[in-house]
Protein backbone atom coordinates (compact mmCIF):
# COMPACT_ATOMS: atom_id res chain seq x y z
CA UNK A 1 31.68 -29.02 -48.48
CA UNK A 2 31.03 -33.06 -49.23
CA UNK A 3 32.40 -33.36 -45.61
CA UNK A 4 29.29 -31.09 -44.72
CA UNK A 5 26.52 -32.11 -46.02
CA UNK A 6 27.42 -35.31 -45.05
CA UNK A 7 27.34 -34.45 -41.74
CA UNK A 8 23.94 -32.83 -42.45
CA UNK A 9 22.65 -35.90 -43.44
CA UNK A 10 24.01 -38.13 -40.84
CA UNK A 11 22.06 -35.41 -38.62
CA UNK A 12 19.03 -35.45 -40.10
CA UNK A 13 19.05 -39.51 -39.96
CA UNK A 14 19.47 -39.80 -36.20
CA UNK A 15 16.73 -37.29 -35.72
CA UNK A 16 14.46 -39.11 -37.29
CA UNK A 17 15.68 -42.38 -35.77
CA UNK A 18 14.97 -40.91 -32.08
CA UNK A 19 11.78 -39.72 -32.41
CA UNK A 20 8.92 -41.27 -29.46
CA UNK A 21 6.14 -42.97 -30.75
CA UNK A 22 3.33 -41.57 -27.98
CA UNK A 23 0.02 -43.24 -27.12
CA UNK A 24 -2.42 -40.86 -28.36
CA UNK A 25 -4.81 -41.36 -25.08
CA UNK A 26 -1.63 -39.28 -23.00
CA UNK A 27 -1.87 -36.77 -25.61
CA UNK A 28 -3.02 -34.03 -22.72
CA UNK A 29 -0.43 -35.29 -20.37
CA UNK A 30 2.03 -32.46 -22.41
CA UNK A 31 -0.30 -29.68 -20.64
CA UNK A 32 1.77 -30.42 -17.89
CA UNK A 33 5.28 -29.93 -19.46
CA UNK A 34 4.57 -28.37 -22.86
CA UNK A 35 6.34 -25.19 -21.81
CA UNK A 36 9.52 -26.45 -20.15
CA UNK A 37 9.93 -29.14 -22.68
CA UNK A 38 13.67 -28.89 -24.26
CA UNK A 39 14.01 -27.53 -27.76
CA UNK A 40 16.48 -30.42 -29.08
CA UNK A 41 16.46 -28.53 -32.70
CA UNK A 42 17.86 -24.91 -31.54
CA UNK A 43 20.60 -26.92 -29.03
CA UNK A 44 21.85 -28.96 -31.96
CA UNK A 45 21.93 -25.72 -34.43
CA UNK A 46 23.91 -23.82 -31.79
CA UNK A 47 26.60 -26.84 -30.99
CA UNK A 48 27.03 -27.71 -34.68
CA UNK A 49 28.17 -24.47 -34.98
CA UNK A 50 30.30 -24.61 -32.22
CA UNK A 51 32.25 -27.71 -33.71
CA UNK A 52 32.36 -26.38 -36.89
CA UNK A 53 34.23 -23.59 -35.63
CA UNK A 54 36.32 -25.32 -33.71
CA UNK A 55 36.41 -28.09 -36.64
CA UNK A 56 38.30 -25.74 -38.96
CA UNK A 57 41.45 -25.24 -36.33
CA UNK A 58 42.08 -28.90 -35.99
CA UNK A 59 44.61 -28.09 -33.17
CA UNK A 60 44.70 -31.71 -31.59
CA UNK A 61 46.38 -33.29 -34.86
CA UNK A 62 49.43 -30.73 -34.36
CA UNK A 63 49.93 -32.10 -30.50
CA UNK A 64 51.92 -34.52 -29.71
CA UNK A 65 49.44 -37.21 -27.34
CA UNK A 66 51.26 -37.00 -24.17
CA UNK A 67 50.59 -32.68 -24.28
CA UNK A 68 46.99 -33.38 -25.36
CA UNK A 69 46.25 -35.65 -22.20
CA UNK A 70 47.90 -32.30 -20.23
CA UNK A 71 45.05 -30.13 -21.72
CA UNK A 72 42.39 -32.30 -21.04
CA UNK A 73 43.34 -32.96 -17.20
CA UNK A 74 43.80 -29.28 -16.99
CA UNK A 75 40.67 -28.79 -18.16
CA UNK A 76 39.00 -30.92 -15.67
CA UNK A 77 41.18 -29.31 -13.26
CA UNK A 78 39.04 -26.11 -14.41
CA UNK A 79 36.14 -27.38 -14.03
CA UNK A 80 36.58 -28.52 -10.35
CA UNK A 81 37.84 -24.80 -9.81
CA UNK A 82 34.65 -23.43 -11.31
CA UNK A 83 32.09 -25.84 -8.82
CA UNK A 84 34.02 -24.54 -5.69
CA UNK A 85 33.50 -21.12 -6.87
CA UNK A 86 29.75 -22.18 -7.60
CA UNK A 87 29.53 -23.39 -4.41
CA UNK A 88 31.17 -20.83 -2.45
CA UNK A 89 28.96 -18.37 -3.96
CA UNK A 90 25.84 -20.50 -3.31
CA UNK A 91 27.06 -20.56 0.36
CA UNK A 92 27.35 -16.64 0.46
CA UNK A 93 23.69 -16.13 -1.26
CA UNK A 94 22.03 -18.57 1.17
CA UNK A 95 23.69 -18.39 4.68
CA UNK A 96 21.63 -15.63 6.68
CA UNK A 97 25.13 -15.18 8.53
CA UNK A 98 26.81 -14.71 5.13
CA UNK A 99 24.43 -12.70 3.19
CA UNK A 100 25.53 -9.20 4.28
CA UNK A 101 29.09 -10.04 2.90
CA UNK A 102 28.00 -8.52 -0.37
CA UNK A 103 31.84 -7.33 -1.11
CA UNK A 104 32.98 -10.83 -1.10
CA UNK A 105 29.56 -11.94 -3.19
CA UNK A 106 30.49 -9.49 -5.75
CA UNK A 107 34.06 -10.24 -5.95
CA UNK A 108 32.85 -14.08 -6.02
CA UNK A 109 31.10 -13.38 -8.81
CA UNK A 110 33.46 -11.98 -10.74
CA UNK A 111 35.98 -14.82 -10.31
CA UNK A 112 33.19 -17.23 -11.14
CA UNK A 113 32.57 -15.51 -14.76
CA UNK A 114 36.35 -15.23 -15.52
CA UNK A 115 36.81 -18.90 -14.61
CA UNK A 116 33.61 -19.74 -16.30
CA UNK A 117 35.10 -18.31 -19.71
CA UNK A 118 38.61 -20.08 -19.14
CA UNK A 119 37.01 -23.34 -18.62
CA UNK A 120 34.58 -23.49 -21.52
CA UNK A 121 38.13 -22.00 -23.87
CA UNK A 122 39.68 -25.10 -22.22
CA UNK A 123 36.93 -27.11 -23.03
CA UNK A 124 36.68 -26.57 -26.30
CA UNK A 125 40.22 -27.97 -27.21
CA UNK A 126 39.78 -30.44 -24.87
CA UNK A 127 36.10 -31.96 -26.47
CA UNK A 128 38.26 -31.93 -30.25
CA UNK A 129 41.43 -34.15 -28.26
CA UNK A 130 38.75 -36.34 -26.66
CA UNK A 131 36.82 -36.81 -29.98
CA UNK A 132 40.46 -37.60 -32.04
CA UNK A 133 41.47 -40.15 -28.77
CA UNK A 134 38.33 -41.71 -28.44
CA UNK A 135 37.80 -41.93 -32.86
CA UNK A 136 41.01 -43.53 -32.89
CA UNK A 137 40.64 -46.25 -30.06
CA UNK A 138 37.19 -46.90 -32.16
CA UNK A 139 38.99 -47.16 -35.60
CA UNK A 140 41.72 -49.67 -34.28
CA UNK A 141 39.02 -52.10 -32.63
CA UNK A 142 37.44 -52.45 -36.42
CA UNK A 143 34.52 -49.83 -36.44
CA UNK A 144 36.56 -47.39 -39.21
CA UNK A 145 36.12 -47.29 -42.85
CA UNK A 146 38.85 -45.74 -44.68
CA UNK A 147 40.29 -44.73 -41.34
CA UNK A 148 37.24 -42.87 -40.36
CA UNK A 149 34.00 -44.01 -38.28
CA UNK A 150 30.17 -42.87 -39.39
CA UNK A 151 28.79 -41.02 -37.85
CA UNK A 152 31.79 -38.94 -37.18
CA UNK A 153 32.12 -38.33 -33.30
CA UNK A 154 31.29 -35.38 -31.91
CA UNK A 155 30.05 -34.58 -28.33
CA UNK A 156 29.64 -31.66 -26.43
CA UNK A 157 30.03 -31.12 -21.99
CA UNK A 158 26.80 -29.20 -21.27
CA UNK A 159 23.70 -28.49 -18.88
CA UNK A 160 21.30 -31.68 -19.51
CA UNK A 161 17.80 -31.62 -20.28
CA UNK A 162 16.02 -33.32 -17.49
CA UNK A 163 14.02 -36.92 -17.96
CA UNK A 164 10.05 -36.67 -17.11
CA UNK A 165 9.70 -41.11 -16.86
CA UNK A 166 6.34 -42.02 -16.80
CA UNK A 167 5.31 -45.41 -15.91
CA UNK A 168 1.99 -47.25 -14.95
CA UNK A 169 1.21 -47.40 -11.66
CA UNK A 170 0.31 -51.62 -11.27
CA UNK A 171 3.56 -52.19 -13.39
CA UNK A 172 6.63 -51.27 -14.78
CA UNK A 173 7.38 -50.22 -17.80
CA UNK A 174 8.21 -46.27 -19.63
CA UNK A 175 4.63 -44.89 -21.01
CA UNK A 176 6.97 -41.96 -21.89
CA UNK A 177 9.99 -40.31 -21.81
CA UNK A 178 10.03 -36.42 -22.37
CA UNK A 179 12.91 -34.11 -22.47
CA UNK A 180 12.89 -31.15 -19.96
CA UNK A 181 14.66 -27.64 -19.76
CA UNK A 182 17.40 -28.09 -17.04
CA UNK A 183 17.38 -26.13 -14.00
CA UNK A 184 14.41 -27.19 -11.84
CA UNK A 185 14.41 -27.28 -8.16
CA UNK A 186 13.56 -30.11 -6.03
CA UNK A 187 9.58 -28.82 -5.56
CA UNK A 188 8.86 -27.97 -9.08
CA UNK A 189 10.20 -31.68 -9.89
CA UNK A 190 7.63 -32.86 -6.85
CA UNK A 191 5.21 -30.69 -8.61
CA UNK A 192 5.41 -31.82 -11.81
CA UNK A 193 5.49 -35.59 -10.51
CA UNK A 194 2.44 -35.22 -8.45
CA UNK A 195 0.38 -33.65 -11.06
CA UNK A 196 1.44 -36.55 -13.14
CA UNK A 197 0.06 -38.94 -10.34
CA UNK A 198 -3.44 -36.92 -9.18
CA UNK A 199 -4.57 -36.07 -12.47
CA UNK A 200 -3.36 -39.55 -14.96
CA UNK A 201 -3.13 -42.03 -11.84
CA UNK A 202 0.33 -42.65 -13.04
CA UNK A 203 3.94 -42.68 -11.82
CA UNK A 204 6.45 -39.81 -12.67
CA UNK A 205 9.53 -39.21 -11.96
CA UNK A 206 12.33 -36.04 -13.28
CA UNK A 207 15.49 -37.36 -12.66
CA UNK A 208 19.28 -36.04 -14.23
CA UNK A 209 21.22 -37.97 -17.38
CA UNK A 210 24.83 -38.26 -17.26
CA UNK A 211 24.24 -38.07 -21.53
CA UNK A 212 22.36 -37.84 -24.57
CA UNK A 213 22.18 -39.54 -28.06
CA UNK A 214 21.78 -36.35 -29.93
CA UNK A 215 23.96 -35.14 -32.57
CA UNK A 216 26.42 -33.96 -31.29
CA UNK A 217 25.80 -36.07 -28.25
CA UNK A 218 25.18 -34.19 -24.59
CA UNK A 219 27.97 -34.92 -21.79
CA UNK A 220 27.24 -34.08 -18.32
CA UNK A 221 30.17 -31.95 -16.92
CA UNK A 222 32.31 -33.93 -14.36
CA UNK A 223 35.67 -33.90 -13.29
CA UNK A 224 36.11 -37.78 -13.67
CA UNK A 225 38.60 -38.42 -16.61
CA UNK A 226 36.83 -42.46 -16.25
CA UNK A 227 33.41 -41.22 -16.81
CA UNK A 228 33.96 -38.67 -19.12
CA UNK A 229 35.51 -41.24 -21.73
CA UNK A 230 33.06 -44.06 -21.13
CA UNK A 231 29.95 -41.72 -21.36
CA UNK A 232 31.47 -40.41 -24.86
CA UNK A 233 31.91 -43.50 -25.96
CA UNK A 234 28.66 -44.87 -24.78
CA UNK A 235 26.75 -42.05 -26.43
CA UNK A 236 28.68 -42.53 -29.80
CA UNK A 237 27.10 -46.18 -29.73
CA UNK A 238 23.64 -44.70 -29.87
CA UNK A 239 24.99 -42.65 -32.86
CA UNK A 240 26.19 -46.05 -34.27
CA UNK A 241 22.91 -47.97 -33.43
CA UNK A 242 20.67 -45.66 -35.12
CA UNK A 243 21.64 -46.89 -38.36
CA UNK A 244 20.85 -50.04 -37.86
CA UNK A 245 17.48 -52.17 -36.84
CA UNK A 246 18.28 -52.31 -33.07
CA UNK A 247 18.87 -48.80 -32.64
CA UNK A 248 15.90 -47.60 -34.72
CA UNK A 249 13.53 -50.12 -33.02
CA UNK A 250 15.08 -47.92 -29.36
CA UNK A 251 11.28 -47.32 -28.59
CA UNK A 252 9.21 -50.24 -29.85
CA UNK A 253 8.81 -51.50 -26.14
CA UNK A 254 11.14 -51.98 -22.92
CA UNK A 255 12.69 -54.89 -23.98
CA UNK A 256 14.61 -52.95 -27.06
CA UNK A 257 15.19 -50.13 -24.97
CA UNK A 258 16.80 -52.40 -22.06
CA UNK A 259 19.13 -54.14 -24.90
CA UNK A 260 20.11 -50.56 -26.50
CA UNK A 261 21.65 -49.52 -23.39
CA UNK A 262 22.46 -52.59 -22.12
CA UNK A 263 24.52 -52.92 -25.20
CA UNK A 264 25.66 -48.93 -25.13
CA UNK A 265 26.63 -49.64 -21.66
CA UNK A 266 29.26 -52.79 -21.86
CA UNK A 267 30.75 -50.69 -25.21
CA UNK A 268 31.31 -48.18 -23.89
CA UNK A 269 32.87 -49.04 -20.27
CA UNK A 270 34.91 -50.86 -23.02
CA UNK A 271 35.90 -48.56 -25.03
CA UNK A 272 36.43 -46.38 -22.05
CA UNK A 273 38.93 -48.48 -20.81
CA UNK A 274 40.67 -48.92 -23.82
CA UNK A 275 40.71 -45.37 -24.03
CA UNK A 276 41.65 -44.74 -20.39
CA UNK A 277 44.81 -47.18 -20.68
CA UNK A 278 46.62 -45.59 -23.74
CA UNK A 279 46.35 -41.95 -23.15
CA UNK A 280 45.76 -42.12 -19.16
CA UNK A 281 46.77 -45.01 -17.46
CA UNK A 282 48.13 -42.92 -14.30
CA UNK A 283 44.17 -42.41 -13.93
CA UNK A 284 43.00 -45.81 -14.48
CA UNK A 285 40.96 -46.27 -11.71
CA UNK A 286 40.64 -49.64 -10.05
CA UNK A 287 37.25 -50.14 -11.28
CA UNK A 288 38.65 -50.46 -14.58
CA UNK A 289 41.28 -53.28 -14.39
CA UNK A 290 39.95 -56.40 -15.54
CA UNK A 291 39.80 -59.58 -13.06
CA UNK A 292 39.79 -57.47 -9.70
CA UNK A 293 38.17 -59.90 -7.62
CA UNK A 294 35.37 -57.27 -5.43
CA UNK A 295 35.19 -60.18 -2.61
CA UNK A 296 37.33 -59.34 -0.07
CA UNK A 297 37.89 -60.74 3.41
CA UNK A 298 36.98 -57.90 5.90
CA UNK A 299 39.12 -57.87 9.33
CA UNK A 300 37.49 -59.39 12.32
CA UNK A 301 34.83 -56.24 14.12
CA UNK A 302 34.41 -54.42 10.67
CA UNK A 303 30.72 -55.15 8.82
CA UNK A 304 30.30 -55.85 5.40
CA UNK A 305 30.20 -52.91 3.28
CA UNK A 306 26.12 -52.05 2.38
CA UNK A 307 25.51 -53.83 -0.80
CA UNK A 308 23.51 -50.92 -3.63
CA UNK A 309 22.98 -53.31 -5.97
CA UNK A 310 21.84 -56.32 -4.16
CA UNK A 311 19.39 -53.99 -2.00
CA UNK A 312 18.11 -52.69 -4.45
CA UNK A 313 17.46 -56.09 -6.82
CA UNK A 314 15.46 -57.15 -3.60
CA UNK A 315 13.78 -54.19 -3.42
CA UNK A 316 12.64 -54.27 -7.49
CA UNK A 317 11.40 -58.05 -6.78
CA UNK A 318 9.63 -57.74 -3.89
CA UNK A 319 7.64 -54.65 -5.51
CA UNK A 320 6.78 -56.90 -9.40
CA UNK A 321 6.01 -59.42 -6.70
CA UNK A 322 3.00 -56.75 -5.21
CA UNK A 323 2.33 -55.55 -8.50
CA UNK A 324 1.93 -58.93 -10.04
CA UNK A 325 -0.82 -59.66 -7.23
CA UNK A 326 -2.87 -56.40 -7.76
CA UNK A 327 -1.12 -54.46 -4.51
CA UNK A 328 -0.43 -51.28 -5.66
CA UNK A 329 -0.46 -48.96 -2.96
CA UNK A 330 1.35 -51.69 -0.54
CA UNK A 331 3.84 -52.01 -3.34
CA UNK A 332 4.13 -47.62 -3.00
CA UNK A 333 4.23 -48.06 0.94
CA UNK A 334 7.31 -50.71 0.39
CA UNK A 335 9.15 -48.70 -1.97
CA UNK A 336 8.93 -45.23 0.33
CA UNK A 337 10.02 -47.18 3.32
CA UNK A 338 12.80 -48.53 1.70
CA UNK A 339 13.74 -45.36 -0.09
CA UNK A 340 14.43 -44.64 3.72
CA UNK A 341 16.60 -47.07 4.12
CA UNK A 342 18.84 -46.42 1.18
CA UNK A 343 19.22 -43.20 2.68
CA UNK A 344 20.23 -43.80 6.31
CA UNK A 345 22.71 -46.24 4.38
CA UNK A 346 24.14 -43.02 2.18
CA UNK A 347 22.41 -42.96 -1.19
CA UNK A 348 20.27 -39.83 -1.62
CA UNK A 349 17.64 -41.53 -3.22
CA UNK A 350 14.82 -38.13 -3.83
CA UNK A 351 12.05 -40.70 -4.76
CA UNK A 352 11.19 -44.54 -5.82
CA UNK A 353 8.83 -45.46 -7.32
CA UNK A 354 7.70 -47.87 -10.47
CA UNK A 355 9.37 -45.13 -13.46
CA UNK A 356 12.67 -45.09 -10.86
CA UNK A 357 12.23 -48.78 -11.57
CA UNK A 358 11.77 -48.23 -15.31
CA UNK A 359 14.20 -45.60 -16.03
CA UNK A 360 17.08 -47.11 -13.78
CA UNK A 361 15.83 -50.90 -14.79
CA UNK A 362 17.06 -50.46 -18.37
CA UNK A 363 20.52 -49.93 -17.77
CA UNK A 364 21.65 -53.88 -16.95
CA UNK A 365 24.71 -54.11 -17.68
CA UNK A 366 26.56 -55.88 -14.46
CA UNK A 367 25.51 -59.23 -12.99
CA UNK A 368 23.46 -58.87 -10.47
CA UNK A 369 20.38 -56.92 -11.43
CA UNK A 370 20.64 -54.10 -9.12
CA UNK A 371 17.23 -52.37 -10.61
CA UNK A 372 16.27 -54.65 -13.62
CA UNK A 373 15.84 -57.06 -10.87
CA UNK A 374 14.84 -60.37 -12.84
CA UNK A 375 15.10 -58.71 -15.93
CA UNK A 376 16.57 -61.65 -18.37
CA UNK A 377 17.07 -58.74 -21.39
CA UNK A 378 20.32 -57.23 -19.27
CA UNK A 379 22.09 -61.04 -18.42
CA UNK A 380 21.31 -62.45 -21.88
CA UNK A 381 23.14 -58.96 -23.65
CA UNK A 382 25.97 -59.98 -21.01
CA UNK A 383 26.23 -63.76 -22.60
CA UNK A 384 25.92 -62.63 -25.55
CA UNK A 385 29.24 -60.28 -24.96
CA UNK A 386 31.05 -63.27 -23.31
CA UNK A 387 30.43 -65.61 -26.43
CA UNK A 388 31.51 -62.91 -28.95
CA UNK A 389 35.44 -63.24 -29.71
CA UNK A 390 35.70 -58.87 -29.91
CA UNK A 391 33.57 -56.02 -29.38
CA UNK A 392 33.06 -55.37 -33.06
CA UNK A 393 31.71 -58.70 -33.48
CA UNK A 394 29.75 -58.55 -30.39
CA UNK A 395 28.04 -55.01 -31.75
CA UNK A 396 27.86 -56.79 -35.18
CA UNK A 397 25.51 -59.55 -34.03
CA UNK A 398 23.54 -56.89 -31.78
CA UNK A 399 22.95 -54.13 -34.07
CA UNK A 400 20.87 -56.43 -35.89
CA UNK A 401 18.54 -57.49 -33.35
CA UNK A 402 14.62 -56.55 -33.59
CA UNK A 403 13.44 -58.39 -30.40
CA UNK A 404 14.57 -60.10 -27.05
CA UNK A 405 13.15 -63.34 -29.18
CA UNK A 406 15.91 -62.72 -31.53
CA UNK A 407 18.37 -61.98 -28.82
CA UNK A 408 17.60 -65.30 -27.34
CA UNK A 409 18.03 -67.28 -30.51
CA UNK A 410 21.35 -65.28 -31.44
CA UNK A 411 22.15 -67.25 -28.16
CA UNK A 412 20.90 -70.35 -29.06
């Protein structure tokens, strides 16, 4: 009962460390959204239940570690059986040549729901072994009391809410952030967005999250064993943060926001790996292994491979350098054109614009830039994890941080 009210508490406290600070002069831009805004309170009532259930078993401290990585792979095995069923059926409801097949729809449908119910019993076990792996890697690198961590970690694989960024139009920077019900299609998001644009002259944009800093945290559902335990681990680190000035300062301004993840981001790829290499190392994928050297000397006729991130650092500089200058709608006419080019070159870019910029731009965690362009919060969080001699002591320093001033002298 201690155990649960505890819990309780911890709850409570991250709740109130995540609420958004809004500029009472948008107040009416929630007429747009109001009614497909997600309900944060009923999701987290329902999953807490869910754990607690599942809580009381405790089945993952009676397996042995090499027959709990089994159940988690054959979980994600699951899941990839469940998307080619989704798809399938998707294929048979929207092909005009398939449509009339409504045997096979049916009988599609029926396999989907079976495997639908296997994978979430699957998943179930397979969050709890995740939790106890991931807890444990966390506990050995120095983050434990007593041989537990606080918050306790709990996550649960889910449908995301969907991110409404809104950003000014002659810069770059997140006005707001608001939480919306999964499940809209490409021209209610274009909708929403342009409504945002003709009626507050600002920039929108509704784009997915891989995860969520509630309690429990949210987990996208893939079939990547890598991501998975990097995105559990970086989500925990919010938990952590929350406690702490840095993580309760998350929306003070851009800067904060661009060192939380920043900081979420190298922890948890760290953890991840850590993670990854104990329980998993047949699945250790390359991107993992440290000193892999990505310059490589192509054969004579191939071209270089198209660079994402160095395309798109020149795209974020050339448009602050418009913006900076008062060219607003050249710096729009840039970023379509090249949003065209991303996509001839493979990435399925829907829309950029400045809150692409601002959502995407906080997230600087690799050399280079990529969307923070010139951004100097990302590279000094970087130096900052070079100079410390561990992760806990690099997340020691940070956790204390209340500005990019403070970063900087932390440096210094």
């Amino acid at each position: 009962m201690v155990n649960l009210l505890l819990l309780f508490v911890v709850m409570a406290l991250l709740f109130v460390s995540s609420n958004i600070l809004y500029d009472g002069s948008l107040s009416s831009l929630s007429n747009l959204y109001r009614w497909d805004e997600f309900n944060y309170v009923s999701w987290v009532v329902s999953a807490l239940v869910d754990k607690f259930s599942n809580a009381t078993l405790g089945l993952e401290h009676f397996i042995d570690d090499e027959r709990q990585a089994e159940i988690v792979l054959k979980y994600l095995d699951q899941i990839g059986e469940v998307e080619a069923l989704e798809k399938r059926l998707e294929e048979l409801n929207s092909d005009p040549n398939l449509r009339k097949r409504t045997g096979e729809i049916a009988a599609v449908d029926n396999r989907l729901q079976e495997e639908t119910e296997r994978m979430h019993q699957y998943g179930r076990i397979a969050e709890s072994i995740l939790q106890n792996q991931t807890e444990r890697n966390l506990v050995e690198m120095g983050f434990g009391v007593g041989g537990q961590i606080l918050p306790p970690l709990l996550f649960k694989v889910t449908d995301l809410p969907l991110n409404l960024i809104v950003s000014p139009r002659d810069s770059i920077s997140t006005l707001r952030s608001i939480s919306l019900e999964p499940g809209m299609d490409a021209l209610e998001k274009e909708a929403l967005e342009e409504a945002v644009f003709g009626q507050f002259n600002l920039s929108g944009l509704v784009e997915p999250v891989g995860g969520i800093g509630a309690y429990p945290t949210m987990v996208m559902r893939t079939r990547s064993i890598n991501w998975l335990t990097e995105v559990i681990a970086h989500e925990w680190f919010h938990n952590y943060l929350s406690f702490f000035p840095l993580g309760v300062r998350y929306f003070e301004n851009d800067s904060l926001r661009s060192i939380n993840e920043t900081t979420a981001n190298l922890a948890g790829k760290e953890v991840g790996r850590h993670v990854m290499i104990r329980f998993y190392p047949v699945y250790v994928s390359l991107y993992y292994q440290a000193g892999r050297d990505q310059a490589t000397v192509l054969p004579e006729g191939r071209q270089q491979a198209f660079n994402y991130r160095k395309q798109m650092r020149e795209t974020r500089l050339v448009v602050d350098y418009l913006l900076s200058i008062g060219q607003v709608e050249q710096a729009e006419s840039y970023m379509e054109e090249r949003r065209e080019f991303f996509w001839q070159n493979g990435y399925r870019i829907r829309k950029l614009n400045q809150a692409y910029f601002a959502f995407y731009g906080s997230y600087n965690d690799t050399p280079g830039g990529g969307a923070a362009g010139n951004d100097p919060v990302g590279p000094a969080v970087q130096q900052l994890r070079e100079q410390s001699t561990g992760l806990k002591n690099f997340i020691d320093k940070v956790k204390q941080i209340k500005s990019f001033e403070e970063l900087i002298s932390e440096l210094d």
